[in-house]
Protein backbone atom coordinates (compact mmCIF):
# COMPACT_ATOMS: atom_id res chain seq x y z
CA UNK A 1 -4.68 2.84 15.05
CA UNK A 2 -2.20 2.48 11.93
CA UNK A 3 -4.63 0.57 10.12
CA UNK A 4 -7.74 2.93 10.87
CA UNK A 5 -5.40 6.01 9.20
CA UNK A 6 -4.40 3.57 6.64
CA UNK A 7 -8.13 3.27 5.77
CA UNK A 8 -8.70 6.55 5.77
CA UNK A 9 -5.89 7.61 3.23
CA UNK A 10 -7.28 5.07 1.06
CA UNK A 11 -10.46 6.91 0.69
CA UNK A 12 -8.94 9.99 1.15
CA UNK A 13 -6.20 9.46 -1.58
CA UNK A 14 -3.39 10.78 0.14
CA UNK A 15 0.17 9.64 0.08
CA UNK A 16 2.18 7.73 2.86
CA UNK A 17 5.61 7.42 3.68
CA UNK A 18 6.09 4.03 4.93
CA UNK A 19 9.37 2.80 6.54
CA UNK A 20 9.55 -1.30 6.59
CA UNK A 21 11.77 -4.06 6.89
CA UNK A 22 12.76 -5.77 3.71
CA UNK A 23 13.57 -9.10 3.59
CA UNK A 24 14.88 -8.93 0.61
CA UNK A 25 17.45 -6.15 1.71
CA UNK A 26 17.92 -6.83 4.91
CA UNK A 27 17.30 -4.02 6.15
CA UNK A 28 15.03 -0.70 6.74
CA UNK A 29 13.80 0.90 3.51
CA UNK A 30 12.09 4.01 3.54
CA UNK A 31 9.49 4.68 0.51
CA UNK A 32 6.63 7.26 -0.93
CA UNK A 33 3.72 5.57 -1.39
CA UNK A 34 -0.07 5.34 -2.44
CA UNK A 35 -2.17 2.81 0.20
CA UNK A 36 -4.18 0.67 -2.39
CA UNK A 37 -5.60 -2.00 -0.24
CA UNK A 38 -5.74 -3.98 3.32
CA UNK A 39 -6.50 -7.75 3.22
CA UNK A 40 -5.11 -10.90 2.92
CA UNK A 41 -2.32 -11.63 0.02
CA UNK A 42 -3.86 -13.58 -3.03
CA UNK A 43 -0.29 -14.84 -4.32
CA UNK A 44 1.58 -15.60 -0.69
CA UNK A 45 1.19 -18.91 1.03
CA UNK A 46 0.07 -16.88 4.51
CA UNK A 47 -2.96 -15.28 4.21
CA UNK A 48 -2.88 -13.42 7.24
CA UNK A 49 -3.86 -9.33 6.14
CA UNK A 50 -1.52 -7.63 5.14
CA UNK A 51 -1.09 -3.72 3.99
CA UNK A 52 -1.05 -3.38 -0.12
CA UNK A 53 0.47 -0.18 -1.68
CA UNK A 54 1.82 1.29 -4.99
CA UNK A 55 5.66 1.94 -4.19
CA UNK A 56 6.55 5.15 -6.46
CA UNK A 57 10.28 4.55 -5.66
CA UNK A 58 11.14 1.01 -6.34
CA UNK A 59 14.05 -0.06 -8.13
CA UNK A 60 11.79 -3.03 -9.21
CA UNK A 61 9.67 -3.05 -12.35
CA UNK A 62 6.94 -4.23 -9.70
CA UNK A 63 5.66 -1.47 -7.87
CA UNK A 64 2.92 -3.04 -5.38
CA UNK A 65 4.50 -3.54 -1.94
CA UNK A 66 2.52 -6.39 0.19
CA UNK A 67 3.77 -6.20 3.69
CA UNK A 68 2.46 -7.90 6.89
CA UNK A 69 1.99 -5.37 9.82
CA UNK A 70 4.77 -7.03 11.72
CA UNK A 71 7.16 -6.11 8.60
CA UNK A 72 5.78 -2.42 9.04
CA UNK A 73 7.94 -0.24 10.71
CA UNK A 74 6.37 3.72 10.45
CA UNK A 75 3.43 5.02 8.36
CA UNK A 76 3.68 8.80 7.92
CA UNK A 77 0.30 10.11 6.64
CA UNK A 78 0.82 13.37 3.81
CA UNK A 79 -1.00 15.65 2.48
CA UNK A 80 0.24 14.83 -0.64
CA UNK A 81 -2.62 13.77 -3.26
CA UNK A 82 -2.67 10.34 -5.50
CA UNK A 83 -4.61 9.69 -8.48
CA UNK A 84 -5.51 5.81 -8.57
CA UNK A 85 -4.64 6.43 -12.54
CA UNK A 86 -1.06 6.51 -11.76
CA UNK A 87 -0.53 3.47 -11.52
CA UNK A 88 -3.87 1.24 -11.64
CA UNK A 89 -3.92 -0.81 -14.92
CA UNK A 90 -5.60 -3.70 -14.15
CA UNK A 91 -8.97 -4.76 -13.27
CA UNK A 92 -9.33 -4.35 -9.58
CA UNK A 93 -10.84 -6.66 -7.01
CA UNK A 94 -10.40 -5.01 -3.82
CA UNK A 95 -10.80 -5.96 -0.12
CA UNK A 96 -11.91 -2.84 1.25
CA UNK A 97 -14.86 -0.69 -1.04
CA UNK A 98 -13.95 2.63 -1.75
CA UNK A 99 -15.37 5.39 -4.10
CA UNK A 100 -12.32 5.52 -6.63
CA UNK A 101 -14.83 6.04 -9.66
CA UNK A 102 -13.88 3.80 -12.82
CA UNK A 103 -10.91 2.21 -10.43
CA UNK A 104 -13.29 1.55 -7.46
């Protein structure tokens, strides 16, 4: 069900407020994000799919936040709209097609 809304606020372009585990922290972290992608990770040794989105609240110079469903503790769907421009400066290669225009 979580990943069927996920999805759908990819193509929709609406923000989520996810609420996951960090490792790194230790802990809960709650953030506002844009869902960019569901698949498997192309830089982590397990490739099991995993959800990929733009964090706009890390501390981190690296916004993306890869995070295996297990790690995944709430997904609030908004209807708060993204633009893909905010934060998409590379050329993309993603899992799932979607009708992003010029960042498609």
């Amino acid at each position: 069900m979580q990943k069927a809304k996920f999805i759908d606020s990819i193509h929709a372009k609406t923000k989520i407020k996810l609420t996951f585990f960090s490792k790194e922290d230790g802990r809960q972290l709650t953030r506002l994000c844009a869902p960019m992608d569901f698949g498997p990770s192309r830089r982590a040794l397990n490739k099991d799919d995993r959800y990929h989105l733009w964090d706009y609240e890390s501390d981190q110079k690296n916004h993306v936040l890869s995070l295996l469903p297990a790690q995944v503790v709430n997904l609030e769907f908004l209807n708060e709209d993204f633009c893909p421009s905010e934060f998409v400066t590379w050329q993309t290669n993603w899992f799932l097609p979607r009708d992003w225009g010029i960042y498609s």
